[in-house]
PDB file of N, CA and C in Angstrom:
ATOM      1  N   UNK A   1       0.845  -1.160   0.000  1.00  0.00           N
ATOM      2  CA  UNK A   1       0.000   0.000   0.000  1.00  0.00           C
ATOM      3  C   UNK A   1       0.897   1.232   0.000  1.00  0.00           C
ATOM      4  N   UNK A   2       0.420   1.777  -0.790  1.00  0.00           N
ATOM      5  CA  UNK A   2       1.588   3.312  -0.851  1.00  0.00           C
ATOM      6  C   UNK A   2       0.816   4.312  -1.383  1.00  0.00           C
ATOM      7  N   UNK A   3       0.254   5.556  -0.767  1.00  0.00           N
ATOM      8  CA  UNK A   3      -0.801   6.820  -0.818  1.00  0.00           C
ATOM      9  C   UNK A   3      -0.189   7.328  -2.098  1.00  0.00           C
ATOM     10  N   UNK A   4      -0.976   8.624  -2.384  1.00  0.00           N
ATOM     11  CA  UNK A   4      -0.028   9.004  -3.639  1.00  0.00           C
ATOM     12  C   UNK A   4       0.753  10.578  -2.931  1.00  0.00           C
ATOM     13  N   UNK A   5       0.322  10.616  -1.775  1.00  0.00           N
ATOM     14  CA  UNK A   5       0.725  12.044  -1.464  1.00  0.00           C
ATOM     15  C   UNK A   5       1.668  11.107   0.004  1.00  0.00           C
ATOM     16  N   UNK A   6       3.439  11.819  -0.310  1.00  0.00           N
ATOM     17  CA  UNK A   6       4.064  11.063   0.522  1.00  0.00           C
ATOM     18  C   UNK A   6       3.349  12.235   2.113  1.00  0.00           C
ATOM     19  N   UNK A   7       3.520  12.782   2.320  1.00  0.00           N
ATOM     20  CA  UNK A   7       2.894  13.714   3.845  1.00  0.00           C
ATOM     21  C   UNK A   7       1.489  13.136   4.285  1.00  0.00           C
ATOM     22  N   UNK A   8       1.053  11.920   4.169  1.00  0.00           N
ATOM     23  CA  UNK A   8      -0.015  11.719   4.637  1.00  0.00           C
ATOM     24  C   UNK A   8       0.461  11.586   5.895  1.00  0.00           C
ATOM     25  N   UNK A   9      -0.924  11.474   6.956  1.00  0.00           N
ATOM     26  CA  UNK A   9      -1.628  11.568   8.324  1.00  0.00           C
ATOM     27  C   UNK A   9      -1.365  10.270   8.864  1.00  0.00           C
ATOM     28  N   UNK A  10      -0.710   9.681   9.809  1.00  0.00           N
ATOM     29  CA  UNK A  10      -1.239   8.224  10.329  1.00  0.00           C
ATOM     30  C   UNK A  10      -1.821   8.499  11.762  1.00  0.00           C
ATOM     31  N   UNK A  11      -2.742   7.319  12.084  1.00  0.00           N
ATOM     32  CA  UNK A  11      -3.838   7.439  13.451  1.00  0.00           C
ATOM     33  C   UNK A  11      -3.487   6.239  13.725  1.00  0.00           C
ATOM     34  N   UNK A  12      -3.513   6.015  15.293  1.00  0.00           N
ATOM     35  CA  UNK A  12      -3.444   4.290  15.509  1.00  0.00           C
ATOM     36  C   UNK A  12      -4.126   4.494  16.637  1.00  0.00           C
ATOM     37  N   UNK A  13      -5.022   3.526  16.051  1.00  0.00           N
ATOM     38  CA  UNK A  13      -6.467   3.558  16.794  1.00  0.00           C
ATOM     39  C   UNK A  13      -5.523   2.529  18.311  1.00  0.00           C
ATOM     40  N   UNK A  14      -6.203   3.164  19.832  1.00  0.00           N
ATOM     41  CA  UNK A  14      -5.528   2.938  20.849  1.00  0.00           C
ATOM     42  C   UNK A  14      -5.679   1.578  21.565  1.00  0.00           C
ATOM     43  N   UNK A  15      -7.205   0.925  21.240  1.00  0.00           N
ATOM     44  CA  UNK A  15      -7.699   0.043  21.813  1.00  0.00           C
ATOM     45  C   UNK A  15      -7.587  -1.128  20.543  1.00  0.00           C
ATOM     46  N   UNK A  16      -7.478  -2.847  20.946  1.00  0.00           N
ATOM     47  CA  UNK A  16      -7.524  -3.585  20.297  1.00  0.00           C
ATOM     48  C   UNK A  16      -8.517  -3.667  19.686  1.00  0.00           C
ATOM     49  N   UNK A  17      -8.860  -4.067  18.226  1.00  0.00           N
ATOM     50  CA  UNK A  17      -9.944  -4.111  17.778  1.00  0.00           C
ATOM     51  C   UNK A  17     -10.577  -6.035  17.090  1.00  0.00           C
ATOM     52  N   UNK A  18     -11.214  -6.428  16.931  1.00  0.00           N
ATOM     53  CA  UNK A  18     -12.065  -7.362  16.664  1.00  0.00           C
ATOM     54  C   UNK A  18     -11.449  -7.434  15.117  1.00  0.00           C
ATOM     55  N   UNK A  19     -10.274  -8.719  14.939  1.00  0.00           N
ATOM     56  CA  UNK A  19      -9.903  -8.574  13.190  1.00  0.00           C
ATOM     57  C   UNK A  19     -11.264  -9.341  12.364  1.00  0.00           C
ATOM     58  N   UNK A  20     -12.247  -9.384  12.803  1.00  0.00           N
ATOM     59  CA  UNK A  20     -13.438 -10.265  12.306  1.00  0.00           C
ATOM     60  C   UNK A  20     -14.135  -8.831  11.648  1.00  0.00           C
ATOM     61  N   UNK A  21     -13.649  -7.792  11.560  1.00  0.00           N
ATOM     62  CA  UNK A  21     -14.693  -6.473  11.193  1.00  0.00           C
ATOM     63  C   UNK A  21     -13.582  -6.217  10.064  1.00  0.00           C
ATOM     64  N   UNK A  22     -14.775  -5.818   8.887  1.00  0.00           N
ATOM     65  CA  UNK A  22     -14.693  -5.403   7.674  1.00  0.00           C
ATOM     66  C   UNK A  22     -14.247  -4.335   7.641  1.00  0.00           C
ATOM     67  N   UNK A  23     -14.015  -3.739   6.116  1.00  0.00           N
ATOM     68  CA  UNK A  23     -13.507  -1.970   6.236  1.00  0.00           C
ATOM     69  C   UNK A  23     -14.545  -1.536   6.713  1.00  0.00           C
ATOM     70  N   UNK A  24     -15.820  -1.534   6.428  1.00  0.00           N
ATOM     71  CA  UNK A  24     -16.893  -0.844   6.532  1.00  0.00           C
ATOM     72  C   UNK A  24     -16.954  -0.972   8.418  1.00  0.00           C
ATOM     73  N   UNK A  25     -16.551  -2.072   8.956  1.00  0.00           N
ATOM     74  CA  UNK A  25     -16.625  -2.304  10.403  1.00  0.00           C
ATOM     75  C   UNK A  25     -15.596  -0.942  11.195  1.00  0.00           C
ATOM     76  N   UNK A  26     -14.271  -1.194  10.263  1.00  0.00           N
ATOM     77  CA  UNK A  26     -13.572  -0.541  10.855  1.00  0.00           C
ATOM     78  C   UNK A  26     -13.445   0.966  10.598  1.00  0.00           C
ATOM     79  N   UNK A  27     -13.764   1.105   9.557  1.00  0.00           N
ATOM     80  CA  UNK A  27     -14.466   2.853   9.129  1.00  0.00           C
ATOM     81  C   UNK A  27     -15.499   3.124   9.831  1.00  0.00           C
ATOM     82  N   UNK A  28     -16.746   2.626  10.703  1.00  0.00           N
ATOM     83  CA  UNK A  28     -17.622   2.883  11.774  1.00  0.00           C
ATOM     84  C   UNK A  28     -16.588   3.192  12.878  1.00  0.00           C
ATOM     85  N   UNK A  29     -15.638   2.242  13.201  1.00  0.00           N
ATOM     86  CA  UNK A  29     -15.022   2.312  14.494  1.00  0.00           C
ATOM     87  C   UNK A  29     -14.173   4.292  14.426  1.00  0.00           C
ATOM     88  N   UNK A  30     -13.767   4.764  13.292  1.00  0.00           N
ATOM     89  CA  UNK A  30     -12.651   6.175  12.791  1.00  0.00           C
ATOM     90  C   UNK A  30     -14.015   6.910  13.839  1.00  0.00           C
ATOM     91  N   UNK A  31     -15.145   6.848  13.403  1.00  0.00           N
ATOM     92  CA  UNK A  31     -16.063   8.177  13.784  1.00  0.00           C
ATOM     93  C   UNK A  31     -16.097   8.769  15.162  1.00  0.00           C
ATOM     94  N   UNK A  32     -16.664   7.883  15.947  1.00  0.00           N
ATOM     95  CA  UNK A  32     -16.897   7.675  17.452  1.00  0.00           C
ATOM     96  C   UNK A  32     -15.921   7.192  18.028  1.00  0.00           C
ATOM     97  N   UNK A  33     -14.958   6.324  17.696  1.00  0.00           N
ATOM     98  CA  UNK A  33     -13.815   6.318  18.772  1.00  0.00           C
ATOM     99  C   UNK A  33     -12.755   7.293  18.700  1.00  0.00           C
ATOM    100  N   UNK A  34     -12.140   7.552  17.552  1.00  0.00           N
ATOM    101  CA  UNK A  34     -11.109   8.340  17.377  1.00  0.00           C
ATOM    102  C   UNK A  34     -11.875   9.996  16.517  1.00  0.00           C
ATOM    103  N   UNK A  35     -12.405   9.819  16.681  1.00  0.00           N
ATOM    104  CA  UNK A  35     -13.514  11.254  16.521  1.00  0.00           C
ATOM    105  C   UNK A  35     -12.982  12.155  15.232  1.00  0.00           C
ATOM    106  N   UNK A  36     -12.613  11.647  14.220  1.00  0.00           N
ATOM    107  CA  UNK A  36     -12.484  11.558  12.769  1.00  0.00           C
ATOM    108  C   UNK A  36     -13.012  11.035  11.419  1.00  0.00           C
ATOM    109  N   UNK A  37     -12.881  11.695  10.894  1.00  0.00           N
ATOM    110  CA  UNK A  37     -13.923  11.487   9.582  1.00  0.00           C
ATOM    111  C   UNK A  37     -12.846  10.575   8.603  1.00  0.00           C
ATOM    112  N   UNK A  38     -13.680   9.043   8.518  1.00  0.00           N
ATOM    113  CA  UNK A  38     -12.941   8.180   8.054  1.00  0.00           C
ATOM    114  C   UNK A  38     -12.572   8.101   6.480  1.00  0.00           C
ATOM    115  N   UNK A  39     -13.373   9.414   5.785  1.00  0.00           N
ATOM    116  CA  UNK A  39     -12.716   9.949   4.496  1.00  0.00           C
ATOM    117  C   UNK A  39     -11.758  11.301   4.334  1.00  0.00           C
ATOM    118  N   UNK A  40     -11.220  10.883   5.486  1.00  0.00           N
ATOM    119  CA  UNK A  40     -10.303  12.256   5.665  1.00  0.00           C
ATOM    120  C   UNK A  40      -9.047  11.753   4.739  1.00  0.00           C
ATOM    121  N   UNK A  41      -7.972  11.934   4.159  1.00  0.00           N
ATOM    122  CA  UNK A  41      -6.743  11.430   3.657  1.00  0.00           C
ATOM    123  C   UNK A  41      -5.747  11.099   4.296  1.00  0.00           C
ATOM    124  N   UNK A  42      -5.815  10.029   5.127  1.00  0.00           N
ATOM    125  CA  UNK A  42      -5.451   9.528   6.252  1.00  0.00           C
ATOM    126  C   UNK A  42      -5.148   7.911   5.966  1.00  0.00           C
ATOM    127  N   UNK A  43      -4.359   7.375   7.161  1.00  0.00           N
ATOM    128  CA  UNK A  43      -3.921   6.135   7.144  1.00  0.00           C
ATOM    129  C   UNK A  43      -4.642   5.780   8.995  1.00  0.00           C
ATOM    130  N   UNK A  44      -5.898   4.978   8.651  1.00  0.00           N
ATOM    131  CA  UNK A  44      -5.906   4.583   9.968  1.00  0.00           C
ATOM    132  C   UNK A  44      -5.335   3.113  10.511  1.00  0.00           C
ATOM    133  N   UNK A  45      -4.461   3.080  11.414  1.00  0.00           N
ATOM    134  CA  UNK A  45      -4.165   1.579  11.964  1.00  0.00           C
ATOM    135  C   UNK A  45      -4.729   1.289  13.076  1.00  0.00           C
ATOM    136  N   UNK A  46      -4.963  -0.231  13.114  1.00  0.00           N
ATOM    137  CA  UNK A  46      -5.635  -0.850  14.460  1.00  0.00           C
ATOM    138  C   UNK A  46      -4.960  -2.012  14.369  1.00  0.00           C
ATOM    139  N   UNK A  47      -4.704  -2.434  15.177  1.00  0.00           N
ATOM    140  CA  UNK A  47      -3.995  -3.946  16.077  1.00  0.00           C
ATOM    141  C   UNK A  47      -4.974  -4.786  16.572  1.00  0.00           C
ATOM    142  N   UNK A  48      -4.750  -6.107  16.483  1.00  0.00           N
ATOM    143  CA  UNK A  48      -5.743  -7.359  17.175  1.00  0.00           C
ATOM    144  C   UNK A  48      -4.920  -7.240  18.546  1.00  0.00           C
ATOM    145  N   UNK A  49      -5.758  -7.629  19.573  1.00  0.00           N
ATOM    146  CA  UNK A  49      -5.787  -8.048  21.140  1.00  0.00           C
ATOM    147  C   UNK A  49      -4.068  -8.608  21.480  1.00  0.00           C
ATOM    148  N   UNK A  50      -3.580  -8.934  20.652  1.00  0.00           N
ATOM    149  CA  UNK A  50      -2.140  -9.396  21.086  1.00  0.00           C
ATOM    150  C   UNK A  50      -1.144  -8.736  20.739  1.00  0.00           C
ATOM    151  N   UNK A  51      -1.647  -7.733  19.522  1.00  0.00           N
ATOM    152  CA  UNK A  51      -0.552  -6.929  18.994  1.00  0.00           C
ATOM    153  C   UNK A  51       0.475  -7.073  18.017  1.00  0.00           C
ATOM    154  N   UNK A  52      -0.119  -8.575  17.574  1.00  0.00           N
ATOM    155  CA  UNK A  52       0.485  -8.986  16.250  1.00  0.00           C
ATOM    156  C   UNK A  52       0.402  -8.824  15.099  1.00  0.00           C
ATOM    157  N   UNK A  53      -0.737  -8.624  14.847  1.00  0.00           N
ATOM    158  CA  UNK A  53      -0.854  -8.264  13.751  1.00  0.00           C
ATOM    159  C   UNK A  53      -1.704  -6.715  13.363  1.00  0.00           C
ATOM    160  N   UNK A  54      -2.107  -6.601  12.213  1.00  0.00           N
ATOM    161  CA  UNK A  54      -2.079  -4.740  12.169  1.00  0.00           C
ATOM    162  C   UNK A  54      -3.216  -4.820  10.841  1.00  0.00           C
ATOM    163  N   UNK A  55      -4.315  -3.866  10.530  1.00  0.00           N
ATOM    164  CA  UNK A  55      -5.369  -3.389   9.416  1.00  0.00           C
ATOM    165  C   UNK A  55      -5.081  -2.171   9.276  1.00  0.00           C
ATOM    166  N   UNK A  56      -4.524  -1.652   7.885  1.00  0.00           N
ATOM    167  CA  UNK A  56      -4.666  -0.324   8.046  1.00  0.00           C
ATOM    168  C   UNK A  56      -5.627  -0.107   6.963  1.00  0.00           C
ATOM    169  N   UNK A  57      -6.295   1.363   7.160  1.00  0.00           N
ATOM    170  CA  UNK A  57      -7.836   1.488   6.343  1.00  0.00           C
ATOM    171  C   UNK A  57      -7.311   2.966   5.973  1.00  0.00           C
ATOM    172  N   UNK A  58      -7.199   2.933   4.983  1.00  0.00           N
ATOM    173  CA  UNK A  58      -6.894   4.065   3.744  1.00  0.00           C
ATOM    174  C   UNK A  58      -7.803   4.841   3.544  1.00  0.00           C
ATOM    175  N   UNK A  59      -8.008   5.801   4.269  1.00  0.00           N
ATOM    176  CA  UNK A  59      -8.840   7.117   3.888  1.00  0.00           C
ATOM    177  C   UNK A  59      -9.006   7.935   2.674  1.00  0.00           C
ATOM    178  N   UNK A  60      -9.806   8.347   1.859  1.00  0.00           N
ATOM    179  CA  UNK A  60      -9.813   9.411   0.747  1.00  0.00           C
ATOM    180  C   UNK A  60     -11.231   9.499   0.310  1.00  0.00           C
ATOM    181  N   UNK A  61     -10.734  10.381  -0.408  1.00  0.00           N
ATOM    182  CA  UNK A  61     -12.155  10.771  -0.969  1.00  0.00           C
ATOM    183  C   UNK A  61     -12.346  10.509  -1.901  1.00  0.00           C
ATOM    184  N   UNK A  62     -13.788   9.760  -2.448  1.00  0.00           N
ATOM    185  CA  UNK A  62     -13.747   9.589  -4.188  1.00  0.00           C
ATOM    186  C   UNK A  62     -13.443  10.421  -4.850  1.00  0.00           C
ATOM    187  N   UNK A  63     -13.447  10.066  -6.072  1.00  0.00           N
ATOM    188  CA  UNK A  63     -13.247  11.529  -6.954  1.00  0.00           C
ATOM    189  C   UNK A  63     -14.186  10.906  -8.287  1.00  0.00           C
TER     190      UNK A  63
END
């Protein structure tokens, strides 16, 4: 995965999250937990419960 604008944003979401949730799961989680708009141009990351492994959910806007 590589943005096209190198200065993008990264977020790492603080709490473990459930790797059983979809983008759409984890783009619900950007709004209300980390209080960001999950089409912002952003890189959001979240970690499973052990910390092994990692989802990151690519923010943008259609065009």
């Amino acid at each position: 995965m590589r943005p096209d604008d190198l200065s993008v944003t990264v977020y790492l979401h603080k709490d473990p999250v459930d790797f059983r949730k979809s983008i759409n799961g984890l783009a619900i989680l950007v709004e209300p937990d980390m209080e960001l708009n999950p089409f912002e141009k952003a890189l959001f990351a979240f970690c499973n419960r052990q910390r092994d492994k990692i989802k990151i959910l690519y923010g943008s806007r259609p065009t």
